[in-house]
N, C-alpha and C. Protein backbone atom coordinates (compact mmCIF):
# COMPACT_ATOMS: atom_id res chain seq x y z
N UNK A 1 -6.81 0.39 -14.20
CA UNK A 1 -7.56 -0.35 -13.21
C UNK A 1 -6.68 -0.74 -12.03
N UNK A 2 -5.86 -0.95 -12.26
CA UNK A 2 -4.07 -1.77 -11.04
C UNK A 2 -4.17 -0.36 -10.27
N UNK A 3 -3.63 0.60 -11.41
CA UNK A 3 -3.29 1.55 -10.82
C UNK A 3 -4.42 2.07 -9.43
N UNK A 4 -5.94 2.18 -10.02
CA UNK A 4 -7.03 2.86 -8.85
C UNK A 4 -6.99 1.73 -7.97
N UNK A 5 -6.85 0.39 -8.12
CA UNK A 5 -6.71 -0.39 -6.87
C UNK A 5 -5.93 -0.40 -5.92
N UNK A 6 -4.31 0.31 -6.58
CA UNK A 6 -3.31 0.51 -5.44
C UNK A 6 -3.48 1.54 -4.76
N UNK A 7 -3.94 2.83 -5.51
CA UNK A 7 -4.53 4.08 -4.68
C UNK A 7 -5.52 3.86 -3.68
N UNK A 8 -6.65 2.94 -4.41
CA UNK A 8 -7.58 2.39 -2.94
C UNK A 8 -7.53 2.09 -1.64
N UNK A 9 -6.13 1.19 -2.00
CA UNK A 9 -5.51 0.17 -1.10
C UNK A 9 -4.87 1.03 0.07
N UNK A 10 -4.11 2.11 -0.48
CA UNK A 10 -3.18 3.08 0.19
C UNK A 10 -4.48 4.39 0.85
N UNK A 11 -5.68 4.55 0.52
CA UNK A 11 -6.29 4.96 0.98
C UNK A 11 -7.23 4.44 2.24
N UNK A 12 -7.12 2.96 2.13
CA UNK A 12 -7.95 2.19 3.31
C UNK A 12 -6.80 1.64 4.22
N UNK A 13 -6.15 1.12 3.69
CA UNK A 13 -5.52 0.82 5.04
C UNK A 13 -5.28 1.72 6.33
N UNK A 14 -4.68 1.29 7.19
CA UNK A 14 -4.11 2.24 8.37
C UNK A 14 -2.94 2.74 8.12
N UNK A 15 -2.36 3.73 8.15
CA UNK A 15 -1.66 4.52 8.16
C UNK A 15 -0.67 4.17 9.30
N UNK A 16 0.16 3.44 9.04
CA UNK A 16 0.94 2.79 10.03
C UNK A 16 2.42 2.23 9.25
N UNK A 17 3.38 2.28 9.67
CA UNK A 17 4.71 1.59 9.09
C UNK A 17 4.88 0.62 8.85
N UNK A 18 5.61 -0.21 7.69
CA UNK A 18 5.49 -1.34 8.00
C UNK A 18 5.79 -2.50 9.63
N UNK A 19 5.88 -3.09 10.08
CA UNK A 19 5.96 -4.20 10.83
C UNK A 19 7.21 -3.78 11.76
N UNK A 20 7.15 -3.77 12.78
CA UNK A 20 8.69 -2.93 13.92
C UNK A 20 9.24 -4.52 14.04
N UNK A 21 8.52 -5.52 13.65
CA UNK A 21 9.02 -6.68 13.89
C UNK A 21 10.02 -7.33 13.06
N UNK A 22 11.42 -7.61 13.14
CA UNK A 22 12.22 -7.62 12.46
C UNK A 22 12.15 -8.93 11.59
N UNK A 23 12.77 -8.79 10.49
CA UNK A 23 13.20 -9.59 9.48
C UNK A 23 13.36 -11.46 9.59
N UNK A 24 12.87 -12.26 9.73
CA UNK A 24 13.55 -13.48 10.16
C UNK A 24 15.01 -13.86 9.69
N UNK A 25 15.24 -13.59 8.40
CA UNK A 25 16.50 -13.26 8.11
C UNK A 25 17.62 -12.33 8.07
N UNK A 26 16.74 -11.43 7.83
CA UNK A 26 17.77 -9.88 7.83
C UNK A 26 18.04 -9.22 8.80
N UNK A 27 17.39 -9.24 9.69
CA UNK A 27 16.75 -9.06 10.81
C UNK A 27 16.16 -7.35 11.05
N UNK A 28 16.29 -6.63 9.96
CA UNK A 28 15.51 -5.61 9.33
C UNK A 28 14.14 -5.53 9.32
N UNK A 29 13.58 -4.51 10.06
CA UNK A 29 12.31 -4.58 9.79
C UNK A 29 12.10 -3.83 8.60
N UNK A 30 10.49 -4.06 7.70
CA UNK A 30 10.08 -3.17 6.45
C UNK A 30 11.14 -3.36 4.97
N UNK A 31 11.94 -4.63 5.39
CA UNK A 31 12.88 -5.13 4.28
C UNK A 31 13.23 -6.34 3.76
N UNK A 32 13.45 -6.66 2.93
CA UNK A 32 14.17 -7.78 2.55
C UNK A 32 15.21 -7.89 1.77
N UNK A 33 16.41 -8.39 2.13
CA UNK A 33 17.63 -8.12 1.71
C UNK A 33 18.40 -9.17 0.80
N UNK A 34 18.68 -9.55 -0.26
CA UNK A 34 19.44 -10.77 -0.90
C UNK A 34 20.89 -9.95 -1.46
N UNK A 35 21.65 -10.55 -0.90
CA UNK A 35 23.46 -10.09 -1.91
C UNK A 35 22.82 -11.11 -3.16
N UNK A 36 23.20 -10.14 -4.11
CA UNK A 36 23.42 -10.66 -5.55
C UNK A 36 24.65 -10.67 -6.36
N UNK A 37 25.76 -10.18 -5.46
CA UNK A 37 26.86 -10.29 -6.07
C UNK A 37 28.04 -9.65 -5.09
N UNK A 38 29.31 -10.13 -5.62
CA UNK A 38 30.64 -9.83 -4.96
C UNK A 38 31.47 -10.22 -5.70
N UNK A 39 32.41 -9.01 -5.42
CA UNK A 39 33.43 -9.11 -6.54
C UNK A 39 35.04 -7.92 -5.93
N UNK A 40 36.26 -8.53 -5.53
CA UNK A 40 36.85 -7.58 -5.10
C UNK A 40 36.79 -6.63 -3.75
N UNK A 41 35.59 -7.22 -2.91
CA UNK A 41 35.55 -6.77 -1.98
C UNK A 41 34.16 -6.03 -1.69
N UNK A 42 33.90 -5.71 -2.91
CA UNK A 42 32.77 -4.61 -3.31
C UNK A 42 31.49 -5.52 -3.41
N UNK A 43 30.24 -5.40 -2.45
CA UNK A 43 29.38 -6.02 -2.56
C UNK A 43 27.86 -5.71 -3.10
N UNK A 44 26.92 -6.49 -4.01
CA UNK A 44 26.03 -5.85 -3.96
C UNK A 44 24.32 -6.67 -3.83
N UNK A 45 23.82 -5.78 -3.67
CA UNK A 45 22.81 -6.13 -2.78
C UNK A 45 21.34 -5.94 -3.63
N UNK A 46 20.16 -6.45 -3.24
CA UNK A 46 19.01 -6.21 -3.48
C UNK A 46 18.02 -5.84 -2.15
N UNK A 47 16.85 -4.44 -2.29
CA UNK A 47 16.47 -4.75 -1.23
C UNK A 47 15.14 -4.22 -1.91
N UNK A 48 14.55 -4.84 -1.28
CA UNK A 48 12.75 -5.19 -1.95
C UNK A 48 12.29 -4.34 0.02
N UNK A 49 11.67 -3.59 -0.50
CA UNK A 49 11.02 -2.37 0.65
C UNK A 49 9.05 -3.01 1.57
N UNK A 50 9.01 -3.41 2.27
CA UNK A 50 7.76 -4.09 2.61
C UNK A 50 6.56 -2.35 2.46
N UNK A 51 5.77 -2.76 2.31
CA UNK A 51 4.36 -2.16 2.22
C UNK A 51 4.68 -1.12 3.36
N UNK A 52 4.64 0.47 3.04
CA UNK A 52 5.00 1.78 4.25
C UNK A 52 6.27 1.31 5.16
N UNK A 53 6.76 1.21 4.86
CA UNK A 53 8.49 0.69 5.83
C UNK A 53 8.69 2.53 5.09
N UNK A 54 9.60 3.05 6.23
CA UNK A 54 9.90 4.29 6.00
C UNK A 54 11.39 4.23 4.96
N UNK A 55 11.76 4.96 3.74
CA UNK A 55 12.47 4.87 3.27
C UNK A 55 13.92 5.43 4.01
N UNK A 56 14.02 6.62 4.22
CA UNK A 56 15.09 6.95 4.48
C UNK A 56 15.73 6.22 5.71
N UNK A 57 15.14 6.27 6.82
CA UNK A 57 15.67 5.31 7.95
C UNK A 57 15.74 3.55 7.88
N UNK A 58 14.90 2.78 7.10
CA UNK A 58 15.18 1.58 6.59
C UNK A 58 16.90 1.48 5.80
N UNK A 59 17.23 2.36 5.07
CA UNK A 59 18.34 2.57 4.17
C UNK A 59 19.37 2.52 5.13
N UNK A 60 18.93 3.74 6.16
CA UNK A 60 20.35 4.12 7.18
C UNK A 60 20.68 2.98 7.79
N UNK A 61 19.21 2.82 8.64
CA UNK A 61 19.75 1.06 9.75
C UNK A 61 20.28 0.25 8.90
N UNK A 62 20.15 0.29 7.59
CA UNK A 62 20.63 -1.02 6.96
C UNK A 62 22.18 -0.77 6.21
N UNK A 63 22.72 0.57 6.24
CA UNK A 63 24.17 0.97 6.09
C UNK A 63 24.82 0.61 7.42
N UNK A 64 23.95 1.29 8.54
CA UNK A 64 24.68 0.91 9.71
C UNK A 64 25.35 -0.17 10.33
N UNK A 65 24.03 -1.03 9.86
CA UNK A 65 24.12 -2.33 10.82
C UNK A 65 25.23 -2.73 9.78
N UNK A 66 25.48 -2.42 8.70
CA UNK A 66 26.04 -3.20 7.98
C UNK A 66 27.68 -2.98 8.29
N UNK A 67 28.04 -2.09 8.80
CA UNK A 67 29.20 -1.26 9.33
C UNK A 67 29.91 -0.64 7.60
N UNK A 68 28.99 -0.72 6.59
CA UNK A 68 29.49 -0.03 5.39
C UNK A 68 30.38 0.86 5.51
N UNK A 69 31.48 1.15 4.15
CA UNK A 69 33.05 1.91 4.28
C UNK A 69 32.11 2.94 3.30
N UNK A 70 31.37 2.51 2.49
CA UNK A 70 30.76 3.68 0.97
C UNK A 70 29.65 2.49 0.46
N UNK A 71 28.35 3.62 -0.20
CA UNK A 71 27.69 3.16 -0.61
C UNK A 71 27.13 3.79 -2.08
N UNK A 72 26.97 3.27 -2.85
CA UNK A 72 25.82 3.60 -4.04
C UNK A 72 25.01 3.25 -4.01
N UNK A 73 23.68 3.46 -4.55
CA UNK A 73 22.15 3.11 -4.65
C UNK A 73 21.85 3.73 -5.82
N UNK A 74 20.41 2.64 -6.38
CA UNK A 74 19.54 3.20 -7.25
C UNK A 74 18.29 2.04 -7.09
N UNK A 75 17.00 2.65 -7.71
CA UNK A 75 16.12 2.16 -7.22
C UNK A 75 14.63 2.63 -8.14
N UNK A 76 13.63 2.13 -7.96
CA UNK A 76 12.39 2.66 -8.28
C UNK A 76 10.99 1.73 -7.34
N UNK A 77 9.79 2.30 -7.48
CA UNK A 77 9.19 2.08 -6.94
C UNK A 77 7.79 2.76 -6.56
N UNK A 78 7.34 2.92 -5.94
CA UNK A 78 6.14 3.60 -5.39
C UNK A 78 6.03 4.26 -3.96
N UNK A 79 5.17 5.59 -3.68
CA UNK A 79 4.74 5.78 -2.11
C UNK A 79 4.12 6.29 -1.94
N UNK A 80 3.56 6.28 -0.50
CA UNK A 80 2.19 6.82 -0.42
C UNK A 80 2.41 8.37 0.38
N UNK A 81 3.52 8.63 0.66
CA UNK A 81 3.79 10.15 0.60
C UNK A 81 5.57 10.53 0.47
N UNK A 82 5.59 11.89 0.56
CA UNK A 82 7.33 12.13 0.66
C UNK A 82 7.65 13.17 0.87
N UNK A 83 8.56 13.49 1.64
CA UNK A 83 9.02 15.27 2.12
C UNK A 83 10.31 15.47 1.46
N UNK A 84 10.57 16.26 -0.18
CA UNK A 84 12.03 16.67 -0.50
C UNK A 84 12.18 18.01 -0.17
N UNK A 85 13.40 17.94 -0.02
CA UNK A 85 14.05 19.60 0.29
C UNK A 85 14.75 19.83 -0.89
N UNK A 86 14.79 21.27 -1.24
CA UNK A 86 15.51 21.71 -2.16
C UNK A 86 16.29 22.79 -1.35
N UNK A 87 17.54 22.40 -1.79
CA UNK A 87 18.44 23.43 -1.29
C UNK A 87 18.42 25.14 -1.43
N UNK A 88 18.23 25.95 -0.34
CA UNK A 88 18.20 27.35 -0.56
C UNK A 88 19.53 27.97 -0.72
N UNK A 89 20.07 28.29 -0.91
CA UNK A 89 21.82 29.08 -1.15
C UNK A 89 21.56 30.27 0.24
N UNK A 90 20.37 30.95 -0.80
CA UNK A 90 20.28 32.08 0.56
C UNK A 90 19.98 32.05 2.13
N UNK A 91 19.49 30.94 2.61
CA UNK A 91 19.31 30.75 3.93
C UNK A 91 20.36 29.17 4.56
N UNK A 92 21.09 28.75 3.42
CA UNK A 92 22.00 27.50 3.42
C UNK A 92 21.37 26.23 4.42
N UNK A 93 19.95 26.23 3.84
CA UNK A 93 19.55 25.41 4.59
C UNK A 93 18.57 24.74 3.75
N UNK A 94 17.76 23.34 3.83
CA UNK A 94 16.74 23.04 2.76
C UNK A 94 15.24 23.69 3.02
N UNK A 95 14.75 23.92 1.79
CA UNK A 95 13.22 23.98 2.14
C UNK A 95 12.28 22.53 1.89
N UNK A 96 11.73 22.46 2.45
CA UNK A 96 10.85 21.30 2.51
C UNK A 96 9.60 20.92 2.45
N UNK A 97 9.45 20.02 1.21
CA UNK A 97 7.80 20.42 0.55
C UNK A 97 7.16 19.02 0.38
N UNK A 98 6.04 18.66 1.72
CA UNK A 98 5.40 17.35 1.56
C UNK A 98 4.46 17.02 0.44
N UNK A 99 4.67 16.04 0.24
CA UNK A 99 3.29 15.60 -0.26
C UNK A 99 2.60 14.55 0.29
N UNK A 100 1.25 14.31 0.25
CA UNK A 100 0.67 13.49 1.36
C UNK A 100 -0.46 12.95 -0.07
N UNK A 101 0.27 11.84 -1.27
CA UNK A 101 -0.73 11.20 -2.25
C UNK A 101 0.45 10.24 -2.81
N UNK A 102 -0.06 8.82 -3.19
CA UNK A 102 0.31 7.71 -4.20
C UNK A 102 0.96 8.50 -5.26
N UNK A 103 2.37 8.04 -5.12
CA UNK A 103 3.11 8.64 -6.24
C UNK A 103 4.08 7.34 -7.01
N UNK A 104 4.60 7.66 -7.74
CA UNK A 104 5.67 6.46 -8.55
C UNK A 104 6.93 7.22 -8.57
N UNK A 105 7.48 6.07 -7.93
CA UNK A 105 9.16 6.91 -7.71
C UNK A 105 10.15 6.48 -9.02
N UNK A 106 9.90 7.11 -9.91
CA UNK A 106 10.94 7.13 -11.01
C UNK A 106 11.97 7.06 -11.09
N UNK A 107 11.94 7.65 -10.07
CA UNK A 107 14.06 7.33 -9.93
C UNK A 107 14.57 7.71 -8.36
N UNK A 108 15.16 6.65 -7.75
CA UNK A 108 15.96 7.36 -6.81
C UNK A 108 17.02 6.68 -6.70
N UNK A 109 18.35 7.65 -6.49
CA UNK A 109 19.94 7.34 -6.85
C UNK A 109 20.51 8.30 -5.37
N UNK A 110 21.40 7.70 -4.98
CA UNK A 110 22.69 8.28 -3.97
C UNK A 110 23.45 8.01 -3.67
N UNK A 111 23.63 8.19 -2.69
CA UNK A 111 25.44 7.72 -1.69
C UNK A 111 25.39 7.74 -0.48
N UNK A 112 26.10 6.80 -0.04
CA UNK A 112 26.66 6.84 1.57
C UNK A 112 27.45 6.74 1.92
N UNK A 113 28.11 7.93 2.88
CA UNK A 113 29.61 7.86 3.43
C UNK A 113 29.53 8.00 4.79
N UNK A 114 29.31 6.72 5.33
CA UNK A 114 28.97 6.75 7.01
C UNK A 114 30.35 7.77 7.15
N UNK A 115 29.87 8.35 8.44
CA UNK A 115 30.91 9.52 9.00
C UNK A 115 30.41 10.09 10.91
N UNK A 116 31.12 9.74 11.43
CA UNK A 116 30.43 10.32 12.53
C UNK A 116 29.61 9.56 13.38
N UNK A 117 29.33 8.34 12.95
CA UNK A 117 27.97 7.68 13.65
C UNK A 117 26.87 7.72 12.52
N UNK A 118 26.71 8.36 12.05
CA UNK A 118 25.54 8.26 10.87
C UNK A 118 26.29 7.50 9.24
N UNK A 119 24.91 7.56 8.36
CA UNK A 119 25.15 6.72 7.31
C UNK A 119 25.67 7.63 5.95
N UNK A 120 25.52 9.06 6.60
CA UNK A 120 26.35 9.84 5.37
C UNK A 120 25.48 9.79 4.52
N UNK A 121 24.18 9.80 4.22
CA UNK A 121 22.93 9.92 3.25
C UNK A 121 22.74 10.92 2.23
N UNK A 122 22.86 10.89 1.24
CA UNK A 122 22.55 11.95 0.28
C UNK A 122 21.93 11.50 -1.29
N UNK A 123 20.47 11.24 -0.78
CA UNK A 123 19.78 10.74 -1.56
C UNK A 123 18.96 11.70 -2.78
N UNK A 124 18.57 11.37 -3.38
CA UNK A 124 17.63 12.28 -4.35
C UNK A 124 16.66 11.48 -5.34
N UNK A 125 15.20 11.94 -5.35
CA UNK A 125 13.93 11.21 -5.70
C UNK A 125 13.53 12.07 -7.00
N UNK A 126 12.62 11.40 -7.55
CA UNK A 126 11.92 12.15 -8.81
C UNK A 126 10.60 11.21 -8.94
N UNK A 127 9.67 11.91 -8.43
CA UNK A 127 8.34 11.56 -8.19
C UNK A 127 7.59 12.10 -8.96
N UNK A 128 6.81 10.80 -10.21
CA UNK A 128 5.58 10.76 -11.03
C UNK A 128 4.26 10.89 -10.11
N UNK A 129 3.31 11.54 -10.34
CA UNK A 129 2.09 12.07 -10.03
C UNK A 129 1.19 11.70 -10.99
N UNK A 130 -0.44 11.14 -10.77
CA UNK A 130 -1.59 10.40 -11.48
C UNK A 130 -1.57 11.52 -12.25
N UNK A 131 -1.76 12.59 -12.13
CA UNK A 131 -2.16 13.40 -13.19
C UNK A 131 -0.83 14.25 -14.40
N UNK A 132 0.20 13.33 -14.06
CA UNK A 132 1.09 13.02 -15.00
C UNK A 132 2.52 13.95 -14.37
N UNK A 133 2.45 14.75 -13.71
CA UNK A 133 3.65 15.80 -13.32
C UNK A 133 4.70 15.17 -12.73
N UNK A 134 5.29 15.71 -12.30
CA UNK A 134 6.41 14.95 -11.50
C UNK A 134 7.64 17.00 -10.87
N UNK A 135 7.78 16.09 -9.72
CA UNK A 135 8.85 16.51 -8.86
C UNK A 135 9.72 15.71 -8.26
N UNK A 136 10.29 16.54 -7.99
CA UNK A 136 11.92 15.77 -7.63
C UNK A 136 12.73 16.88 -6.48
N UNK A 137 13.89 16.22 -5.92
CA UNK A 137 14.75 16.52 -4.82
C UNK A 137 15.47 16.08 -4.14
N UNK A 138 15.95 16.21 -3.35
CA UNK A 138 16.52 15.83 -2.02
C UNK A 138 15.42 15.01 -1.33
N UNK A 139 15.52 13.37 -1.14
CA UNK A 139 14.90 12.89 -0.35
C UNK A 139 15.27 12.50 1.09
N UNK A 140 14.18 13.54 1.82
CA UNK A 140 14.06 13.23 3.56
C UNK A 140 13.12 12.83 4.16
N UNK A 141 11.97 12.05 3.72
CA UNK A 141 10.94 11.21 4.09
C UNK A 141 10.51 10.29 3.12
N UNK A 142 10.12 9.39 3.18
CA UNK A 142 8.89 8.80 2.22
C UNK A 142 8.28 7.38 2.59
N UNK A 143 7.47 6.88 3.14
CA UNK A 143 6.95 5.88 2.65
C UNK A 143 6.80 4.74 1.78
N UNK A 144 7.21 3.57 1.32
CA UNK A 144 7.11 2.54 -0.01
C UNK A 144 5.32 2.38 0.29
N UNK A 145 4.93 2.07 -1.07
CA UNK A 145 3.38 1.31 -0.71
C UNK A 145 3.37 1.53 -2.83
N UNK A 146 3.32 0.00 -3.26
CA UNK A 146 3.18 -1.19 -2.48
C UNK A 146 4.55 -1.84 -1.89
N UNK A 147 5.70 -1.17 -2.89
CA UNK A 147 7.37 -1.49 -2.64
C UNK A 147 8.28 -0.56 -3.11
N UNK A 148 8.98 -0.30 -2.74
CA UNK A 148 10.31 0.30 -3.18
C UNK A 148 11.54 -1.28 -3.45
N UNK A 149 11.98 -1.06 -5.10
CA UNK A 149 12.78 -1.94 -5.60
C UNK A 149 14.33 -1.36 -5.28
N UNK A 150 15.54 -1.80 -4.81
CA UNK A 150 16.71 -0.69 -4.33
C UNK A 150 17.58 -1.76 -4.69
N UNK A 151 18.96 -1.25 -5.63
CA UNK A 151 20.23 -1.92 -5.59
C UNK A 151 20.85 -1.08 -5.34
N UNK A 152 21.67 -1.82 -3.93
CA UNK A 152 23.10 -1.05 -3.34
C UNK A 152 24.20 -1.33 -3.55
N UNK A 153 25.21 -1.17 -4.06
CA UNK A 153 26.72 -0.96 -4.12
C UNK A 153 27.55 -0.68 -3.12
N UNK A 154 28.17 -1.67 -1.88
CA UNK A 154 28.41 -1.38 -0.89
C UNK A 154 30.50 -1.66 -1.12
N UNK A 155 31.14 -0.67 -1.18
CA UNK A 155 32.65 -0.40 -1.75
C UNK A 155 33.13 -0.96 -0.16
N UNK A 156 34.52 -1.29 0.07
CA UNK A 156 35.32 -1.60 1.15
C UNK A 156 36.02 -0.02 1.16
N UNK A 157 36.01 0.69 0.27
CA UNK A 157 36.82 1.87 0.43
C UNK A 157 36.39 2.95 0.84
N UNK A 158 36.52 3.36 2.18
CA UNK A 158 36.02 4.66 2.80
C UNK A 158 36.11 5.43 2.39
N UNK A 159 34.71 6.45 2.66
CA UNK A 159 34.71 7.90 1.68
C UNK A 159 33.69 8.35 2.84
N UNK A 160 34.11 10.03 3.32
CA UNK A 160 33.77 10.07 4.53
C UNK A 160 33.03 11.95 4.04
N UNK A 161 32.19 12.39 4.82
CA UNK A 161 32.04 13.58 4.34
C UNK A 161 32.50 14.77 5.64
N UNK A 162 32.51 16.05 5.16
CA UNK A 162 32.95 16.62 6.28
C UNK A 162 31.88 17.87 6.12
N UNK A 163 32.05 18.57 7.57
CA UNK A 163 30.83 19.84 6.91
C UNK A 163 31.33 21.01 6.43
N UNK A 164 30.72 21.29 6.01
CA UNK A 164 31.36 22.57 5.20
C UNK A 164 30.44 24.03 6.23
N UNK A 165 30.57 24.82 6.37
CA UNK A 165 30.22 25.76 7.60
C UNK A 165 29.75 26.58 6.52
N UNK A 166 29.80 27.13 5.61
CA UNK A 166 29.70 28.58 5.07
C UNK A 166 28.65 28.07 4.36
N UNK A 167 28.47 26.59 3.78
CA UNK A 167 27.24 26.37 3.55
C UNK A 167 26.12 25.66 4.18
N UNK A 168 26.78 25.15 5.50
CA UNK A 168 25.81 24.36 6.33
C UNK A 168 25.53 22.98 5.38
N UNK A 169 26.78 22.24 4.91
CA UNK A 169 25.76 20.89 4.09
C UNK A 169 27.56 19.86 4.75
N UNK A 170 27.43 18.68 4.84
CA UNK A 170 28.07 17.48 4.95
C UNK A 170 28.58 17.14 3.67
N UNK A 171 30.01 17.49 3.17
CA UNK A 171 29.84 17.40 2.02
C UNK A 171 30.98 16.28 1.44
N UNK A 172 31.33 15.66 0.39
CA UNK A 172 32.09 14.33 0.24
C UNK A 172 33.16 15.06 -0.10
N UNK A 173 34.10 14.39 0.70
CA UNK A 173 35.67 14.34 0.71
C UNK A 173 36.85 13.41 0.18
N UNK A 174 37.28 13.99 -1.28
CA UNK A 174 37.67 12.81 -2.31
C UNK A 174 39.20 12.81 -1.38
């Protein structure tokens, strides 16, 4: 019954992001942020995702702003769509396969090694489906609805990626 009400919900509303209006505290829009811990330098965080706040770019602005050295994440949650790529070898580039339906995000885990101006992103999702299936990938879009739940692991110790040419990917540099 929860479940067809949240599908409802994600079917009537407007199709719109969460709120461009930032955070009163965080000053993040589509987020809410609490440190739950520190220890050694190494900090970590909670971030509770507002209703369609876009996942992947909520994450980045919020490595950025943060001027993060390295990051870990893990997380679960819900959305109301998502675009993963799976890596091709033969064309060294991703393919990319939307889906546009209420899914349950089972798992999503990564890293960040700002590098360059960007947040060094290399995320990956595994998305439950109503009629029980699930896929998974490389996540490069998605939506929260009703939330995405996220703990980050933010290290003082830089870890930076570099590109690798022969395969076309940004890759981490121990």
């Amino acid at each position: 019954m929860i479940r067809t009400m949240v599908v409802a919900l994600a079917m009537i509303l407007p199709p719109v992001i969460a709120s461009a209006e930032p955070h009163p505290v965080t000053g993040l829009p589509g987020v809410r942020v609490k440190l739950i811990g520190e220890h050694g330098g190494t900090r970590e965080y909670q971030l509770v995702f507002e209703p369609r706040a876009e996942i992947v770019s909520t994450l980045t602005d919020f490595i950025l702003r943060n001027h993060f050295k390295s990051v870990h994440f893990y997380g679960l949650g819900a959305c109301t769509d998502a675009v993963i790529g799976f890596y091709d070898p033969a064309v060294s580039d991703y393919r990319r396969t939307p889906y546009q339906q209420q899914a349950e995000i089972v798992s999503l885990v990564g890293d960040a090694a700002p590098t360059g101006g960007g947040a060094g992103l290399h995320v990956h999702i595994a998305l439950g489906f109503a009629d029980g299936t699930m896929r998974g990938g490389h996540l490069l879009e998605a939506h929260a609805f009703p939330t995405l739940e996220l703990y980050v692991v933010a290290s003082p110790t830089a870890v930076e990626r570099k590109h690798d040419g022969a395969l076309n990917l940004d890759l981490l540099v121990p």
